[in-house]
Protein backbone atom coordinates (compact mmCIF):
# COMPACT_ATOMS: atom_id res chain seq x y z
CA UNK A 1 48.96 119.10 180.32
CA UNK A 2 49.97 122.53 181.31
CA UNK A 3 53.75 122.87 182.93
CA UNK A 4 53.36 124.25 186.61
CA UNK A 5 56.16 126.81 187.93
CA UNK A 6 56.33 126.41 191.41
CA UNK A 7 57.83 129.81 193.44
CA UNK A 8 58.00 129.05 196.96
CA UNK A 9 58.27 132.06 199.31
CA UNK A 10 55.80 135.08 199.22
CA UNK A 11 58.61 137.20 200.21
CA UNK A 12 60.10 140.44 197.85
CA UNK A 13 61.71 137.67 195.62
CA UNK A 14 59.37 134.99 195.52
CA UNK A 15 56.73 137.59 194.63
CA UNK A 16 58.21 139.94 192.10
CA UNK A 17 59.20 136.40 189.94
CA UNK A 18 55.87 135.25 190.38
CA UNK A 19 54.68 138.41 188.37
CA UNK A 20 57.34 138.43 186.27
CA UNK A 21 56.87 134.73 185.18
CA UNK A 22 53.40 136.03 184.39
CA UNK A 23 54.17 138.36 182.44
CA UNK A 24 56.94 136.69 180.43
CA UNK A 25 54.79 133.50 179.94
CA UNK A 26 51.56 135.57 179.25
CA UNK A 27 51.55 133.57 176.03
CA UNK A 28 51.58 129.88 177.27
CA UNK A 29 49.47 131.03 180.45
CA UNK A 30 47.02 131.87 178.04
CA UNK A 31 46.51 129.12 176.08
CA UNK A 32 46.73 126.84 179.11
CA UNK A 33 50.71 125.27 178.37
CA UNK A 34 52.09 126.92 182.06
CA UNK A 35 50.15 127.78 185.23
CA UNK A 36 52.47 129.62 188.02
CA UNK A 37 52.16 128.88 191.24
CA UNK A 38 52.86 130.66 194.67
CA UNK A 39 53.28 128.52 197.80
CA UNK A 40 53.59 130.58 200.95
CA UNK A 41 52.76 130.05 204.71
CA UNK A 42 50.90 133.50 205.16
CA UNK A 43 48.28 135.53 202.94
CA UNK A 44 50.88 138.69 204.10
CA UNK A 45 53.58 140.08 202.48
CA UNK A 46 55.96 141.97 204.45
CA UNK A 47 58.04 144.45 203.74
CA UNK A 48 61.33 143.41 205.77
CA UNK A 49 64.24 145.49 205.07
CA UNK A 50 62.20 148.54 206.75
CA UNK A 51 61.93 146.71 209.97
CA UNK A 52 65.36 148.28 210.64
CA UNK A 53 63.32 152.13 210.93
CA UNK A 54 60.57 150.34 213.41
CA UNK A 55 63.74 150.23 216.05
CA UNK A 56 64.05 153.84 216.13
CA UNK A 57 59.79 154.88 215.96
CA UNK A 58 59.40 155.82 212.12
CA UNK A 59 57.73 152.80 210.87
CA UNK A 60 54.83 151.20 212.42
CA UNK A 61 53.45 146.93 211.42
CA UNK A 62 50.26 148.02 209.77
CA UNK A 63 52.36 150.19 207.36
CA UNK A 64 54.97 147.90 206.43
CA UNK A 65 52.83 145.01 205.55
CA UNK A 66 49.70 144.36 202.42
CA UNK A 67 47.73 141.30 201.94
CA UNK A 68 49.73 139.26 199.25
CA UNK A 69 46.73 138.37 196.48
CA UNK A 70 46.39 141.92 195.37
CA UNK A 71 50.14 142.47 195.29
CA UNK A 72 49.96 139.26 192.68
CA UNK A 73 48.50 139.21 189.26
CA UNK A 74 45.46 137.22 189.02
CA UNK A 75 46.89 134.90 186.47
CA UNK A 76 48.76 133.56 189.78
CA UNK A 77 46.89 130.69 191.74
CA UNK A 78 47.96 131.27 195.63
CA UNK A 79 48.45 128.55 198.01
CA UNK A 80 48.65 129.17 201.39
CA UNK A 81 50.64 126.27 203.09
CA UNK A 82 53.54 126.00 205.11
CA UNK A 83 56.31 123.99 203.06
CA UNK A 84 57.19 120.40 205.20
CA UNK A 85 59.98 119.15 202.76
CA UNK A 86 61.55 119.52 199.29
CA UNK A 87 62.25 116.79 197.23
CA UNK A 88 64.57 117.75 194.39
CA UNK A 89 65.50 114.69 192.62
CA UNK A 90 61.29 114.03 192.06
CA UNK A 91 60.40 117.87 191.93
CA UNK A 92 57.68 117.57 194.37
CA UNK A 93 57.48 119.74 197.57
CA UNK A 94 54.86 118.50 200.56
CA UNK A 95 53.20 120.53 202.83
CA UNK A 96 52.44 120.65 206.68
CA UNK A 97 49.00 119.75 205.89
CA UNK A 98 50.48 116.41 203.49
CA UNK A 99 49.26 117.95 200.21
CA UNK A 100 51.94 116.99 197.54
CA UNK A 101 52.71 119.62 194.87
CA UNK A 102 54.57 118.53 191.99
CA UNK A 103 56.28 120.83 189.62
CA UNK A 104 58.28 121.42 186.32
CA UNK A 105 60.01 124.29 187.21
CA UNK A 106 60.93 125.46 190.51
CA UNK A 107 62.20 129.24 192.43
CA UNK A 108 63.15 128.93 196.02
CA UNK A 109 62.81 131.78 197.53
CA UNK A 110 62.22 131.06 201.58
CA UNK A 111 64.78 133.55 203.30
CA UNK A 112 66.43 133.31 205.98
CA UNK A 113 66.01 133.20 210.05
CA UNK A 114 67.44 135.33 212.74
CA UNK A 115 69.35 132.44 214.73
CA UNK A 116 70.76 133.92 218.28
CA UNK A 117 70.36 131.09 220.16
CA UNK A 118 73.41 129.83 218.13
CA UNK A 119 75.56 132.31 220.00
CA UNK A 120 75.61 131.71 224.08
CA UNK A 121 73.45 134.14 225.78
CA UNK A 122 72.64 136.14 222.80
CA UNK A 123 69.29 135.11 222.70
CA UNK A 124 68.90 136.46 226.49
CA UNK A 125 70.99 139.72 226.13
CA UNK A 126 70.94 141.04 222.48
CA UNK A 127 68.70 143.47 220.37
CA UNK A 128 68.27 143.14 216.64
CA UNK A 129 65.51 144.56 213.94
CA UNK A 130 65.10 141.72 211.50
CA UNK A 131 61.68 141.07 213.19
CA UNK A 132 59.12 143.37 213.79
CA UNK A 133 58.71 142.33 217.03
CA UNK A 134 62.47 142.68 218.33
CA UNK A 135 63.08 145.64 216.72
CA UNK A 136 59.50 147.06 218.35
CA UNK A 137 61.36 145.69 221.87
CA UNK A 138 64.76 147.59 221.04
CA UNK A 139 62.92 151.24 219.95
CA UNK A 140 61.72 150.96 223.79
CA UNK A 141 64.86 150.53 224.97
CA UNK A 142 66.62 153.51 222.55
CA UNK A 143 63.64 155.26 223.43
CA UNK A 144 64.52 155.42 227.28
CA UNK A 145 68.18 154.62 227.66
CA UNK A 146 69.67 157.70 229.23
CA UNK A 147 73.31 156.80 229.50
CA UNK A 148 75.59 153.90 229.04
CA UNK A 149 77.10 151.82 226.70
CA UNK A 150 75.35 150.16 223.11
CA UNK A 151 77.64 148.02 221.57
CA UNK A 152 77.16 146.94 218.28
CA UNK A 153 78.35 143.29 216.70
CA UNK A 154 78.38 141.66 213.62
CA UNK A 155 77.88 137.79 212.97
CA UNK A 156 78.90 135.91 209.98
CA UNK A 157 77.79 132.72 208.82
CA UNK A 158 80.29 129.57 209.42
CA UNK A 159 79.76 128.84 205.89
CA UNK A 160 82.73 130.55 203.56
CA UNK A 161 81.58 133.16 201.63
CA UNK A 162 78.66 133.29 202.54
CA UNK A 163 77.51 137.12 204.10
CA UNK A 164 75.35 138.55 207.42
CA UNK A 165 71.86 139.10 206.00
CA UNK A 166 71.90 142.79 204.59
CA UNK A 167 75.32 143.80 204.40
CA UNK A 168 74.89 147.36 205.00
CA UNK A 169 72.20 147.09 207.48
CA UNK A 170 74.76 147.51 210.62
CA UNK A 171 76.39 150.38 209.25
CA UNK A 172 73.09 151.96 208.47
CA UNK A 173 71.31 151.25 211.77
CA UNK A 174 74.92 152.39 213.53
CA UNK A 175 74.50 155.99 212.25
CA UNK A 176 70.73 156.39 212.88
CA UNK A 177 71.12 154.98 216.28
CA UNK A 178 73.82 158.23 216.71
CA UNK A 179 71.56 160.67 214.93
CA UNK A 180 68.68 159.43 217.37
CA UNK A 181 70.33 159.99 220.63
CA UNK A 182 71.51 163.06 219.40
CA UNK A 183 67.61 164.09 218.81
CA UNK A 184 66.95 162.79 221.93
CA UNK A 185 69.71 164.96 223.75
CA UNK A 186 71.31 162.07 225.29
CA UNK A 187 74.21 161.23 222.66
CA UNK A 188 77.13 162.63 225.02
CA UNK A 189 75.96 160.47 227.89
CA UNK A 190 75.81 157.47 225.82
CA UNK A 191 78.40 155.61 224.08
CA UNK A 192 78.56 154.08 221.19
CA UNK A 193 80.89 150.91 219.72
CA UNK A 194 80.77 149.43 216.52
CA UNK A 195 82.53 145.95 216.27
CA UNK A 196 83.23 143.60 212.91
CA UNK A 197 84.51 140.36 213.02
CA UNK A 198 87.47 138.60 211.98
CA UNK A 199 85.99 136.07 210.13
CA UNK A 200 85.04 138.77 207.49
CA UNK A 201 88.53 138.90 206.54
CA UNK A 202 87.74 135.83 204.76
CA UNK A 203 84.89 137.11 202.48
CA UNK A 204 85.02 139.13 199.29
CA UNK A 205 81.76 140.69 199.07
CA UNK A 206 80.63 141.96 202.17
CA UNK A 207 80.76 146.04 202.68
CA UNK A 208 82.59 146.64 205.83
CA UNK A 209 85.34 144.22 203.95
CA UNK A 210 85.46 146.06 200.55
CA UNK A 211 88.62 148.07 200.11
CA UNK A 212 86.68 151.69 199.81
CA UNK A 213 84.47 151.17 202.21
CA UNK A 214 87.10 150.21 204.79
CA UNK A 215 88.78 153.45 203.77
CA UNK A 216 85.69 155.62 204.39
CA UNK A 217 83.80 154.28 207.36
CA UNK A 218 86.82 154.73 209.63
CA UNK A 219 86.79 158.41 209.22
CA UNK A 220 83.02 158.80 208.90
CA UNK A 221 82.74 156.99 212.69
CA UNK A 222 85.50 159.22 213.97
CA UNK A 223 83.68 162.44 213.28
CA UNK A 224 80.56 161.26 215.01
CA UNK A 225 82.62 159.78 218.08
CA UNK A 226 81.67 156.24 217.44
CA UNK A 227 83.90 153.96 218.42
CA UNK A 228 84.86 150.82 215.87
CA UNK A 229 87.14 148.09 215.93
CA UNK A 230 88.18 145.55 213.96
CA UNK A 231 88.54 141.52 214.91
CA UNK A 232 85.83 141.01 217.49
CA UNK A 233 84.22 137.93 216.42
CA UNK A 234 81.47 137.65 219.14
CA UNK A 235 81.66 134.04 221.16
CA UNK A 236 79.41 134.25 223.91
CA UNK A 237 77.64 136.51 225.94
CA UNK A 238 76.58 136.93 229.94
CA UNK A 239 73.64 138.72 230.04
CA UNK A 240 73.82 139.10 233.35
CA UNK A 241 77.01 141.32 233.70
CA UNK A 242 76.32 142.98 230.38
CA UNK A 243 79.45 141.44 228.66
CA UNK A 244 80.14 139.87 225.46
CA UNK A 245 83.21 138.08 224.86
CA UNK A 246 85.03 137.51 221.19
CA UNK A 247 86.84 134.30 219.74
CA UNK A 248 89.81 136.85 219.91
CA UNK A 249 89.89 136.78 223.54
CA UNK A 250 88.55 140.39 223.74
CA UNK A 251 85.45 141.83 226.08
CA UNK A 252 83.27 144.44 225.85
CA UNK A 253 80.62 146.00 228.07
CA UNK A 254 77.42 147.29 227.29
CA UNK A 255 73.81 148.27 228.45
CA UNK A 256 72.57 147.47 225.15
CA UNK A 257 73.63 144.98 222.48
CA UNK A 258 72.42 145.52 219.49
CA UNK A 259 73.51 142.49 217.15
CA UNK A 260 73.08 141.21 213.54
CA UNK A 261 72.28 137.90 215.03
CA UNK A 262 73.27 134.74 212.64
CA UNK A 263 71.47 133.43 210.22
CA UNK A 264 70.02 130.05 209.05
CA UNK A 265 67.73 128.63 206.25
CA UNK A 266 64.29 127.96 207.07
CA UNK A 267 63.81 124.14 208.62
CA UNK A 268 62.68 122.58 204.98
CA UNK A 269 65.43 123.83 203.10
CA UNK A 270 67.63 122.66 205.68
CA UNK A 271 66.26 118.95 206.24
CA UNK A 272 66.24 118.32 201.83
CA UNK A 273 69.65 117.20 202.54
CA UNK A 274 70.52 119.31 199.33
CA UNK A 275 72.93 122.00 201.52
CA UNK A 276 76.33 121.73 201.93
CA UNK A 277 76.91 124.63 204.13
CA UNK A 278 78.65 124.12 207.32
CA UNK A 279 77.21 123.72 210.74
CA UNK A 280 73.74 123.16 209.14
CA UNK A 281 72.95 126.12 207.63
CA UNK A 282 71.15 125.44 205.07
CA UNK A 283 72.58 127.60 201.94
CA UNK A 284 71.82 125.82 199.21
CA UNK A 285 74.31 125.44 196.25
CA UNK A 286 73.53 127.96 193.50
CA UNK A 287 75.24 127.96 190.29
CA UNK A 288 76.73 132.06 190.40
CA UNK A 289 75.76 132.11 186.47
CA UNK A 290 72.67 131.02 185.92
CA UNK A 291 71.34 131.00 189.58
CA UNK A 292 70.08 126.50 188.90
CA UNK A 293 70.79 124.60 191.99
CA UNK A 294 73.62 122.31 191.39
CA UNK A 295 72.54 118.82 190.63
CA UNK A 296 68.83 120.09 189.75
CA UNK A 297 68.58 121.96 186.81
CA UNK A 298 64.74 122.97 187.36
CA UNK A 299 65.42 124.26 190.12
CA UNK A 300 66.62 127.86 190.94
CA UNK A 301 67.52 129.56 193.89
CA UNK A 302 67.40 133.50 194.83
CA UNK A 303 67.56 135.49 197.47
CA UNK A 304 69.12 134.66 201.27
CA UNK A 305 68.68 130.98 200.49
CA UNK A 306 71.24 130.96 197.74
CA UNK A 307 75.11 130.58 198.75
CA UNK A 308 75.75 132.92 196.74
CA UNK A 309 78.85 135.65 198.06
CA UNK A 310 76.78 138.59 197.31
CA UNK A 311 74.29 140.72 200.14
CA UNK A 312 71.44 138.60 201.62
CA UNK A 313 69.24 141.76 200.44
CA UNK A 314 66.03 142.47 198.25
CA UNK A 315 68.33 144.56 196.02
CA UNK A 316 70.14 140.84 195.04
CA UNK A 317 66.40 139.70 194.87
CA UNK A 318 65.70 142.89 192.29
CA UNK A 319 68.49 141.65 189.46
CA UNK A 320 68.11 137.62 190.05
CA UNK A 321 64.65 137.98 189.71
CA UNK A 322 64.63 138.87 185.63
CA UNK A 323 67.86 136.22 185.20
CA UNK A 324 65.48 133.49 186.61
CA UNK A 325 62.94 134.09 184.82
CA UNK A 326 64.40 134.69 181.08
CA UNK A 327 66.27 130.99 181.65
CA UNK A 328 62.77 129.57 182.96
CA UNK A 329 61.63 131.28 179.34
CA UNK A 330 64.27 129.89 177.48
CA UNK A 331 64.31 126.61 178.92
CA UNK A 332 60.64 126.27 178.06
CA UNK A 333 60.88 127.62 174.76
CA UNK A 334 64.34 126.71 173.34
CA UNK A 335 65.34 124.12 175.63
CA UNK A 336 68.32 125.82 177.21
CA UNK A 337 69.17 128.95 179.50
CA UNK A 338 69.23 132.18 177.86
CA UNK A 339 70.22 134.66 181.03
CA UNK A 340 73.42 135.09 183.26
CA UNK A 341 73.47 136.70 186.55
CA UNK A 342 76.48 139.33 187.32
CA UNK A 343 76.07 139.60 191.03
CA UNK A 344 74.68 143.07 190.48
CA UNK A 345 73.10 144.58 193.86
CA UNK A 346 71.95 147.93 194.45
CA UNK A 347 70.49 150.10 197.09
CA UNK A 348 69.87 152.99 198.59
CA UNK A 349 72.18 153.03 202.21
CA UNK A 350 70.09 155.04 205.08
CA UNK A 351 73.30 156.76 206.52
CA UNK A 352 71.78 158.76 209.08
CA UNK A 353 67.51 159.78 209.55
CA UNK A 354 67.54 162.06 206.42
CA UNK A 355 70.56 161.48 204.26
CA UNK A 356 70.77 158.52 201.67
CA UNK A 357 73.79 157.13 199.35
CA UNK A 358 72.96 154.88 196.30
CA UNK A 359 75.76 152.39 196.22
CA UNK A 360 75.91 149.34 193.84
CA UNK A 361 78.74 146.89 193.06
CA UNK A 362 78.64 143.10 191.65
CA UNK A 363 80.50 139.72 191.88
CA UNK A 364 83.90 141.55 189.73
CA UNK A 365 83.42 145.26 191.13
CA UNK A 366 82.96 146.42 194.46
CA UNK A 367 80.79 149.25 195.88
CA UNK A 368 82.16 152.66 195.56
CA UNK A 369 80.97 154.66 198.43
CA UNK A 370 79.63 158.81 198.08
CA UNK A 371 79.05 161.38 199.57
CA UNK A 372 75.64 161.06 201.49
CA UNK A 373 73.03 163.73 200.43
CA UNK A 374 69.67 164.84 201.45
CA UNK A 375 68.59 163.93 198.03
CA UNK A 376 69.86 160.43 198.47
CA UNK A 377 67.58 160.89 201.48
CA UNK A 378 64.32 161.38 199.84
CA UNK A 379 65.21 158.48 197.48
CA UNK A 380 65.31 156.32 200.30
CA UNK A 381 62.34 157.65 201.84
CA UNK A 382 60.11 157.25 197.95
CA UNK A 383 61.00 153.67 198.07
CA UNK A 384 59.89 152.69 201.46
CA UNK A 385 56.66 154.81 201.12
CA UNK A 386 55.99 153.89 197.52
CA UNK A 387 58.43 152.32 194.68
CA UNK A 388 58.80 148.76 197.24
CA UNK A 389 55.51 147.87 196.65
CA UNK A 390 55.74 148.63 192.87
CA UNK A 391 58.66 146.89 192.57
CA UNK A 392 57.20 143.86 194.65
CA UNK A 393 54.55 143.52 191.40
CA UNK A 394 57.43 143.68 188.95
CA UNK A 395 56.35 147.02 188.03
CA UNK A 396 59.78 148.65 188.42
C-alpha cells in the first residue's frame, strides 16, 4: 500500500513542498510506493507578502492571486477541504465536511491570522495589509488623507521568541508610506511615527532588534523626518479620540494607525492541544534542526506555524522547504533524517517605491543591512511580477 504525504496548507510553503516532494519521490510516486497529498480550504493560491503594495495602489487582487492546480504538478492529488482537527498521536487529520485523512508523513503548513481584536479597540481603529481587503481599506485612506498624524506600531506575540509575521514588513511599508505622501505632495502636512515595542528586547531574531539594523534605521528615519521610538508596546486603543496607549504608560495620537496587528495559528492547529505557546497561540513546537514537531516525528512544521525564532516570512518557507523534504526522503529510504535547517532567510526589503536591499541572516548570524539601490529595486519588482510564482512550483 502506497505511503501518503499529507501537506496541509496551499499557501507559498505548503505548495512549493508539495512539488518538491514530487519531484524528490518521482521514483516511489511512480511505481505507486508514495502518493502526495495537498489539503487546502480554497482552489486559490495567493500571493500574500505583496498585499503590503495593494495599501499604497500598485497591486491589484486579480494579479496577486492563480488557481492552485496548475501551480501543482499533476502527480499531486488536490483536496479541497477546510481542516476541522489534527490528531498527531494517530496521524489522521478530519475535515469540516467529517472526511478522515490518514497519513504517513505529514507538513503543516497553515499560516497564521491577523488577530486585532486581541488588542482593545484595535480592531475598530487600526489599518494593516496582511489581507487584501484591509490593506484595499487603508490605500483609500493614504489615498485621501491630507494632513495629520499616521502612527505606526508593532505587536509581538506573548509567546518568547517567537516574531511579528514578516519582520521587515513595518520597516518596509514605513518608508513607502513616506515616499507616497511625498508623490502625493502632502508629506510636510502629514506626520509620520514609527513605534517598536519593548517586548522585542526579549527576542534575538527579529530586524528592528538586530544590532546593525538598530544602528542604521535610526539615521535612515531621521533623514526622511520620520519620527521613531523605542518601548511603546501598544495596550489599548480609543478609537474614538484617535489614541493608542502603551504598557509603558505612553500615548500617542493619530488620524491613522497603521499596525502589524498580532498574530495567531489558525483554529485547528490551535484546538490539537499540541501548542505550548502562551495565551493560546497556537505555535507549535518545532525541533530548530530538523524542523519534526516534538513528540511526532512524522510530522513537520514550516512556515508561521512553527515556533521557530526566525521571520514568519515565505523567504523562511524558501530554505525549510528543501530541509523537509530531503528528511521526508531519507526517512523513507534510509530510515532516518538526512537534512538540517540553519535558520537561513532571505529577501529582498522594499525600502522605498523603487529601491530594494537583499538582506539575509540565519539562527547564528544576523542580517547585515546595505545600501538600498535601484537595482535592488528591480529585483524586488522581477519577483513579485515573475520569479514568486516560479518559485511557488519549486522551480527556483
Amino acid at each position: 500500500m502506497a505511503k501518503t504525504v499529507l501537506v496541509v496548507g496551499g499557501g507559498i510553503g505548503g505548495t512549493m513542498t508539495a512539488n518538491s516532494l514530487v519531484s524528490k519521490l518521482y521514483e516511489e510516486i511512480c511505481g505507486d510506493k508514495v502518493r502526495v497529498v495537498l489539503l487546502t480550504d480554497t482552489p486559490w493560491h495567493h500571493y500574500k507578502p505583496a498585499w503590503m503594495y495593494v495599501a499604497f495602489d500598485m497591486f491589484f487582487e486579480g494579479e496577486l492571486k492563480r488557481r492552485l492546480r496548475p501551480l501543482l504538478r499533476p502527480e499531486i492529488e488536490l483536496r479541497i477541504a477546510k481542516v476541522d482537527g489534527f490528531d498527531f498521536a494517530a496521524s489522521r487529520v478530519t475535515t469540516a465536511q467529517g472526511e478522515r485523512i490518514d497519513y504517513d508523513y505529514m507538513v503543516v503548513s497553515t499560516g497564521c491570522l491577523p488577530a486585532p481584536e486581541r488588542i482593545e479597540g484595535l480592531e475598530e481603529a487600526g489599518d494593516y495589509f496582511y489581507r487584501y481587503e484591509p490593506a484595499r481599506r487603508l490605500a483609500e485612506k493614504l489615498r485621501t488623507i491630507e494632513k495629520g498624524r499616521i502612527l505606526i506600531t508593532v505587536s509581538f506575540p506573548k509567546t518568547p521568541n517567537v516574531p511579528h509575521q514578516c519582520g521587515i514588513a513595518p520597516i518596509e511599508t514605513t518608508l513607502m508610506l513616506d515616499e507616497f505622501l511625498r508623490r502625493r505632495g502632502v508629506r510636510d502636512g502629514i506626520e509620520i511615527a514609527y513605534t517598536y515595542p519593548t517586548v522585542s528586547q526579549l527576542l534575538r531574531n527579529c530586524l528592528f532588534l538586530q544590532r546593525e539594523t538598530c544602528e542604521v534605521l535610526p539615521s535612515i528615519f531621521d533623514t526622511r523626518g520620520i519620527k521613531h521610538q523605542r518601548r511603546f508596546t501598544l495596550d489599548k486603543v480609543d478609537p474614538d479620540a484617535g489614541i493608542a496607549y502603551s504598557e509603558e504608560g505612553a500615548a500617542e495620537n493619530f488620524d491613522i494607525l497603521m499596525c502589524t496587528p498580532p498574530i495567531r495559528a489558525v483554529d485547528a492547529v490551535i484546538d490539537s492541544g499540541a501548542s505550548r505557546a502562551v495565551d493560546n497561540e497556537g505555535w507549535l513546537p518545532t525541533d530548530r534542526a530538523t524542523l519534526q514537531l516534538e513528540d511526532h516525528p512524522n510530522v513537520y512544521v514550516m512556515g508561521d506555524t512553527a515556533d521557530l525564532p526566525i521571520s514568519k516570512a515565505g523567504g523562511s518557507c524558501h530554505n525549510q522547504s528543501p530541509v523537509i523534504t530531503n528528511n521526508i526522503a531519507g526517512d523513507l529510504r534510509l530510515g532516518r533524517t538526512v537534512d538540517v535547517y540553519d535558520g537561513k532567510v532571505q529577501a529582498v526589503a522594499q525600502m522605498g517605491l523603487e529601491a530594494g536591499m537583499p538582506l539575509w541572516y540565519d539562527y547564528d548570524e544576523d542580517v547585515h543591512p546595505t545600501p538600498p539601490t535601484k537595482l535592488g529595486g528591480l529585483l524586488r519588482k522581477g519577483f513579485n511580477r515573475g520569479i514568486y510564482w516560479s518559485v511557488a512550483r519549486a522551480l527556483v
